[in-house]
PDB file of N, CA and C in Angstrom:
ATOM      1  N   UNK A   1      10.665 -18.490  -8.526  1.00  0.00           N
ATOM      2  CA  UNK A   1      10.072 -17.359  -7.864  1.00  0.00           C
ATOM      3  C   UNK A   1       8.939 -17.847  -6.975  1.00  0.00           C
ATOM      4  N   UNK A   2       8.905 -17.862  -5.858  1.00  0.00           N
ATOM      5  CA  UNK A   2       7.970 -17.738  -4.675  1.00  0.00           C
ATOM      6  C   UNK A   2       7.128 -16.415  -4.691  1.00  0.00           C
ATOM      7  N   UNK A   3       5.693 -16.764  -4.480  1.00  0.00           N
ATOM      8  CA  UNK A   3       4.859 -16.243  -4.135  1.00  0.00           C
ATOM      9  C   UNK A   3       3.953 -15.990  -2.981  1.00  0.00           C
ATOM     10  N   UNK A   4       4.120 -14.950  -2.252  1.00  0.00           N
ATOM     11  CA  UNK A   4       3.213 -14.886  -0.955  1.00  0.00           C
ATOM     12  C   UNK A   4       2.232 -13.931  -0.740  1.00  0.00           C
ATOM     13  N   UNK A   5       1.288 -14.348  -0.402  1.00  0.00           N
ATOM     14  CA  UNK A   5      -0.198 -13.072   0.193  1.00  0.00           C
ATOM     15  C   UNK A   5      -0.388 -13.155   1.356  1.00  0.00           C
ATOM     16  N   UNK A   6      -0.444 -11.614   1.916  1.00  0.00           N
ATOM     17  CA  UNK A   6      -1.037 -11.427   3.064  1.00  0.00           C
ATOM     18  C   UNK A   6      -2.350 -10.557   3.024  1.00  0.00           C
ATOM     19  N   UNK A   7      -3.276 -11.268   3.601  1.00  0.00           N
ATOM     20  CA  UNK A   7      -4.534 -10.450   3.765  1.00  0.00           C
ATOM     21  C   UNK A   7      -4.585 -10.688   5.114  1.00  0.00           C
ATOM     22  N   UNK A   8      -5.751  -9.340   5.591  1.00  0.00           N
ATOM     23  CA  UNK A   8      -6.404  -9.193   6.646  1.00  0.00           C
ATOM     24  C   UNK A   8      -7.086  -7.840   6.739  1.00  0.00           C
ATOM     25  N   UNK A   9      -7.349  -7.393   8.038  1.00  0.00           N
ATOM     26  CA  UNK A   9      -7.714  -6.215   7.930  1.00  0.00           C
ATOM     27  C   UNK A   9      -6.866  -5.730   9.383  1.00  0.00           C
ATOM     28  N   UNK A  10      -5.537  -4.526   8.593  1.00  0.00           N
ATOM     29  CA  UNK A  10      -5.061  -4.148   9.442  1.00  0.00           C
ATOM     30  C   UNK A  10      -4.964  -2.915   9.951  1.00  0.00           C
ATOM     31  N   UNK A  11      -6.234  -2.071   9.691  1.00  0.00           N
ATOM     32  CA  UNK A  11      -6.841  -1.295  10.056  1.00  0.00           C
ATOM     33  C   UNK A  11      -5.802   0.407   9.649  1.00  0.00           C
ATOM     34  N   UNK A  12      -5.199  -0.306   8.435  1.00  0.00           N
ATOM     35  CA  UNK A  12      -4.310   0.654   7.987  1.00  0.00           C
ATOM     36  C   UNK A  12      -4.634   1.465   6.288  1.00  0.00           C
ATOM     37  N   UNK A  13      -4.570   3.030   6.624  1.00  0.00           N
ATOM     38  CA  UNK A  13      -5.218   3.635   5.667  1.00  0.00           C
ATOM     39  C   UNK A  13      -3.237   3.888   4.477  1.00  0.00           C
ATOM     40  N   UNK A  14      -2.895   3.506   3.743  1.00  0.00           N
ATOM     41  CA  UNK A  14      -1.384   3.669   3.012  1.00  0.00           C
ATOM     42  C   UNK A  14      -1.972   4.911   2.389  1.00  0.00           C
ATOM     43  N   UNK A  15      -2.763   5.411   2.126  1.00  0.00           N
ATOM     44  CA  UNK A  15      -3.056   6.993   1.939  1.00  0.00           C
ATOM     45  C   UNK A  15      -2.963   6.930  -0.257  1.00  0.00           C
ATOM     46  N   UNK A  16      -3.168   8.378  -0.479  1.00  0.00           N
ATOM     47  CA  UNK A  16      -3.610   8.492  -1.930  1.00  0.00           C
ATOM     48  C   UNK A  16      -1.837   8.403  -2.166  1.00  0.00           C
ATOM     49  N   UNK A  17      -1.169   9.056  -1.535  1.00  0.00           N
ATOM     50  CA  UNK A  17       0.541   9.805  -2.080  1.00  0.00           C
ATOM     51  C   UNK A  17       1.323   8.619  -1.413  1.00  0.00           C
ATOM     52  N   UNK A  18       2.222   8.437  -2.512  1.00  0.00           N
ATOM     53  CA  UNK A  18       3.646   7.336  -2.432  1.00  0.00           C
ATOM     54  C   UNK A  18       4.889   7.831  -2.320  1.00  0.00           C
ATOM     55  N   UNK A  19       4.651   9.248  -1.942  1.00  0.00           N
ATOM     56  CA  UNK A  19       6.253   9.722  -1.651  1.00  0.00           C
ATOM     57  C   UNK A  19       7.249   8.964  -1.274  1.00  0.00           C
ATOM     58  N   UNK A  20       8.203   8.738  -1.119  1.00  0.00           N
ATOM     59  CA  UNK A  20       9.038   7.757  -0.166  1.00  0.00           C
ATOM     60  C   UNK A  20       8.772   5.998   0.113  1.00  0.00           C
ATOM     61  N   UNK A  21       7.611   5.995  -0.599  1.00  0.00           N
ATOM     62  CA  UNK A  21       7.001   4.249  -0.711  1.00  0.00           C
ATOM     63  C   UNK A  21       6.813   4.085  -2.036  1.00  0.00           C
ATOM     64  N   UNK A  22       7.843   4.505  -2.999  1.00  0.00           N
ATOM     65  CA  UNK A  22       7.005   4.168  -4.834  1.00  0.00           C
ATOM     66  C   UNK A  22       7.502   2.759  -4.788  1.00  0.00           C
ATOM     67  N   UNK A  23       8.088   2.125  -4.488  1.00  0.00           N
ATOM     68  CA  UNK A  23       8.360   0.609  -4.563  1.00  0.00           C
ATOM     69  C   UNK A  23       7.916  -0.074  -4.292  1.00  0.00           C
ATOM     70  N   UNK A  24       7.035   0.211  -3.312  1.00  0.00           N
ATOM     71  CA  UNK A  24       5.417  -0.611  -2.461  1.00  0.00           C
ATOM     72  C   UNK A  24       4.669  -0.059  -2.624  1.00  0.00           C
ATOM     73  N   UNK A  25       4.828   0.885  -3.436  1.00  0.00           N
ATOM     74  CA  UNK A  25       2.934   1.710  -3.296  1.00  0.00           C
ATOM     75  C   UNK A  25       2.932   2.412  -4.595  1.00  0.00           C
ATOM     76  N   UNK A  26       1.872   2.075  -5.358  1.00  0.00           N
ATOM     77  CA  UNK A  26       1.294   2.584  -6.841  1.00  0.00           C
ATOM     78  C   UNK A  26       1.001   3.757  -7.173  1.00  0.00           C
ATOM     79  N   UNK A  27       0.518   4.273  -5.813  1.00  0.00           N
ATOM     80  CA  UNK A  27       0.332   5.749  -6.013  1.00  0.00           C
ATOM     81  C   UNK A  27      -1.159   5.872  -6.440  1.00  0.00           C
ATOM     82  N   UNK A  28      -1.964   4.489  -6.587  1.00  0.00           N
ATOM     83  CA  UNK A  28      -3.435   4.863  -6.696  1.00  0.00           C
ATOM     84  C   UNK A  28      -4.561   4.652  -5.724  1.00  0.00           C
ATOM     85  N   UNK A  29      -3.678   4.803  -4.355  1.00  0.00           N
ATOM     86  CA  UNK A  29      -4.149   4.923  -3.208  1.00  0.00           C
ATOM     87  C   UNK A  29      -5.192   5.853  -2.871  1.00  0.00           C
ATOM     88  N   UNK A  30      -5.856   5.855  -1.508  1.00  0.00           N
ATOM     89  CA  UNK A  30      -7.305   7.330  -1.448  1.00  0.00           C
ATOM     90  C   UNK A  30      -7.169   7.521  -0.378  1.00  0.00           C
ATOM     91  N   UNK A  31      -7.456   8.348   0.124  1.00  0.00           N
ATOM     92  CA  UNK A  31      -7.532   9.356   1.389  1.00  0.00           C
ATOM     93  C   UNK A  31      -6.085   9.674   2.022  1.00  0.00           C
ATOM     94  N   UNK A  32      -5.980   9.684   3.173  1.00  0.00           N
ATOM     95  CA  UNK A  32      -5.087  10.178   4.328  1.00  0.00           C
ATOM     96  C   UNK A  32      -4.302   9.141   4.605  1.00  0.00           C
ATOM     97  N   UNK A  33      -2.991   8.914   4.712  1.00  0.00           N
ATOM     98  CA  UNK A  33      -1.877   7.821   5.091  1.00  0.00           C
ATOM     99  C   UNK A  33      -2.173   8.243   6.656  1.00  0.00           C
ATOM    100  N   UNK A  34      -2.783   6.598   7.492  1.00  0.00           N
ATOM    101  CA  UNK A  34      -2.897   7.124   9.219  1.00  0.00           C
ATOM    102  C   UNK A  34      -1.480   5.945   9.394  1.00  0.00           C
ATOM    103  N   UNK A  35      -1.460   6.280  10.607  1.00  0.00           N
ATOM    104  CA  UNK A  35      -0.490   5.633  11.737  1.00  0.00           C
ATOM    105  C   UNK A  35       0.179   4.015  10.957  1.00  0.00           C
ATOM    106  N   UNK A  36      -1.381   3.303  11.350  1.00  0.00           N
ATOM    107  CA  UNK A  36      -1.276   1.624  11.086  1.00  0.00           C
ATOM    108  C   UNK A  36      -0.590   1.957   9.154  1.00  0.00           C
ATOM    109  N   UNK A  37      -1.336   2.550   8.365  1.00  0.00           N
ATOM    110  CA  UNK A  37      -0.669   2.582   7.158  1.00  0.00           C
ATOM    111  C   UNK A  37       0.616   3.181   6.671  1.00  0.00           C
ATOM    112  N   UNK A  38       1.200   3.705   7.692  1.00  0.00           N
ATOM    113  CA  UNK A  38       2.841   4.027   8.063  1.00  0.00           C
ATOM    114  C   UNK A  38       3.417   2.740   8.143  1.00  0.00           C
ATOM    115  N   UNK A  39       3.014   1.745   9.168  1.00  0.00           N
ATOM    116  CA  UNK A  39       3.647   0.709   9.323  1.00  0.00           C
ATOM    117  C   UNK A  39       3.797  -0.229   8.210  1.00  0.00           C
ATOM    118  N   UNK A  40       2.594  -0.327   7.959  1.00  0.00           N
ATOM    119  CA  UNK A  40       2.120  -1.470   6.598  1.00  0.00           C
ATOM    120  C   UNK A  40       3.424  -1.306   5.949  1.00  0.00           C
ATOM    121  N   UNK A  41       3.288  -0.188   4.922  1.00  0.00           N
ATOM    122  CA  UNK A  41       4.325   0.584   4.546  1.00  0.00           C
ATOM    123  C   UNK A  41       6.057   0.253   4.572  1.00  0.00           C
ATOM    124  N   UNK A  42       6.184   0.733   5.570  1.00  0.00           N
ATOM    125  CA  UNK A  42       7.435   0.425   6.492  1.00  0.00           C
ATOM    126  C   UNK A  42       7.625  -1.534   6.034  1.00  0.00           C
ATOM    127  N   UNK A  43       6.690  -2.196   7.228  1.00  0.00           N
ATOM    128  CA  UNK A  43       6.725  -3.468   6.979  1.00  0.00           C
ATOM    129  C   UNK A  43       6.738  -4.028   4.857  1.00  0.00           C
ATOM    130  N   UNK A  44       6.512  -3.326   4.745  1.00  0.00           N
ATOM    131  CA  UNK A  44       6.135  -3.781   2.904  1.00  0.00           C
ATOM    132  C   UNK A  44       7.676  -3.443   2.419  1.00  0.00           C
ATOM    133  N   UNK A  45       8.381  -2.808   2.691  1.00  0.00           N
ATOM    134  CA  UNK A  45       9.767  -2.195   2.195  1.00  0.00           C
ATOM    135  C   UNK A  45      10.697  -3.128   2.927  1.00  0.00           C
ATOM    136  N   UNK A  46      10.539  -3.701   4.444  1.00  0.00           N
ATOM    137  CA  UNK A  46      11.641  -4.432   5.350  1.00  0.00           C
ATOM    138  C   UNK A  46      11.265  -5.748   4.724  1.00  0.00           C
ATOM    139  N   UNK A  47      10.547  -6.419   4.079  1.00  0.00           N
ATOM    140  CA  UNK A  47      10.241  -7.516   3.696  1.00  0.00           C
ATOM    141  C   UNK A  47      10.210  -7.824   2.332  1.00  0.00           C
ATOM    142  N   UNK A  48      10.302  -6.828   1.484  1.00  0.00           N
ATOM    143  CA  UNK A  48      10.183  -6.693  -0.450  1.00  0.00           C
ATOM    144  C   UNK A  48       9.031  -7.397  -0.397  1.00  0.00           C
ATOM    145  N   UNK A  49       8.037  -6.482  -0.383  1.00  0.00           N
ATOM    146  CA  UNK A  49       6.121  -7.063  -0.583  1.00  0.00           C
ATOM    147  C   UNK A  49       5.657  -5.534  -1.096  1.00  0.00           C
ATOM    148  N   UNK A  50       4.656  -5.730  -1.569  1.00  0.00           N
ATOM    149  CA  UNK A  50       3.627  -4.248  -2.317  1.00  0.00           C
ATOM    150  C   UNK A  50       2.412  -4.668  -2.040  1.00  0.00           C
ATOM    151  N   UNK A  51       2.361  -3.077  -1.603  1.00  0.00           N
ATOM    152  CA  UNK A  51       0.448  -2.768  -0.970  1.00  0.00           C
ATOM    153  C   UNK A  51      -0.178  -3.027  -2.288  1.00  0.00           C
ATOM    154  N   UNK A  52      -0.797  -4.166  -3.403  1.00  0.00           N
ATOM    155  CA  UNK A  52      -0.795  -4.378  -4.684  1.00  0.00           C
ATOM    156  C   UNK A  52      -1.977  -3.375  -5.207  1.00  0.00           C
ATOM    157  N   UNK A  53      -2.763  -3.181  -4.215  1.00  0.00           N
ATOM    158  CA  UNK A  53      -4.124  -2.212  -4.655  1.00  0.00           C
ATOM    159  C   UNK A  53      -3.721  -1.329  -5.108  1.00  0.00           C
ATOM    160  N   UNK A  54      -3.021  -1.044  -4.633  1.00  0.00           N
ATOM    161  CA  UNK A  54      -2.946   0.659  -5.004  1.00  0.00           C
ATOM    162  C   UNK A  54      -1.509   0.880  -6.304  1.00  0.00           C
ATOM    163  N   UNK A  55      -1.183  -0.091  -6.959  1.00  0.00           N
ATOM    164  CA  UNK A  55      -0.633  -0.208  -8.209  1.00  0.00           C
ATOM    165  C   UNK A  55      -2.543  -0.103  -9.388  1.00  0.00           C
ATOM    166  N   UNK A  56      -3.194  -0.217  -9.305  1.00  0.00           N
ATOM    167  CA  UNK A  56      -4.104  -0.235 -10.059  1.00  0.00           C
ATOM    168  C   UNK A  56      -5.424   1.078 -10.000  1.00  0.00           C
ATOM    169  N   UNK A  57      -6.001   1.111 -10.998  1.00  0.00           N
ATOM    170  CA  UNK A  57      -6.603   3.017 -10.525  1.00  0.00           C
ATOM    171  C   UNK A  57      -7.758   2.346 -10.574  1.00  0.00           C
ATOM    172  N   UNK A  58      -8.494   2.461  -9.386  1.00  0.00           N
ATOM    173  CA  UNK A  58     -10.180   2.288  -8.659  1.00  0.00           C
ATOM    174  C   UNK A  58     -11.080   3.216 -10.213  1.00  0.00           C
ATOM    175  N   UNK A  59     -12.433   2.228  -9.985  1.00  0.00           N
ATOM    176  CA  UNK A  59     -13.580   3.143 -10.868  1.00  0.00           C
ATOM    177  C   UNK A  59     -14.162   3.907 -10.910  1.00  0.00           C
ATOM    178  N   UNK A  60     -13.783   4.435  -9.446  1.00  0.00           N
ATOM    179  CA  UNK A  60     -14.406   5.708  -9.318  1.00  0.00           C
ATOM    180  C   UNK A  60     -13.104   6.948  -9.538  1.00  0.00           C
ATOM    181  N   UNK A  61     -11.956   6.746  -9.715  1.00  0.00           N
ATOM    182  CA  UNK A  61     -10.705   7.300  -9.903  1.00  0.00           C
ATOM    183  C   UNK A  61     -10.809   7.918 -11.505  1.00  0.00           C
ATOM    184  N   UNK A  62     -11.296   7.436 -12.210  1.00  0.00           N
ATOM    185  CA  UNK A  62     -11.038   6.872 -13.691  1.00  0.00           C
ATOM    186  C   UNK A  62     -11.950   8.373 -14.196  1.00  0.00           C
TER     187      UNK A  62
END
């Protein structure tokens, strides 16, 4: 098994809700899904990768 990370800042919000992204997205996401976090998204599903943050619930969530 290969392992890869991508960081940066790609100015993309993947939003609180994983409708249609539960395979890349945890669902413990915050605010508003914008534009760039559509793509992320998109790109995270055409490639089998996960937005990993948002599999885990923030401390102020809790």
């Amino acid at each position: 098994m290969k392992e890869l990370y991508v960081g940066g800042d790609f100015n993309g919000h993947v939003g609180r809700t994983n409708t249609g992204y539960e395979r890349v997205h945890g669902g413990w996401g915050f605010g508003i899904r914008n534009n760039e976090g559509e793509y992320l998204l998109d790109a995270a599903i055409a490639y089998d990768l996960a937005i990993t943050n948002t599999f885990f619930q923030k401390k102020d969530q809790i």
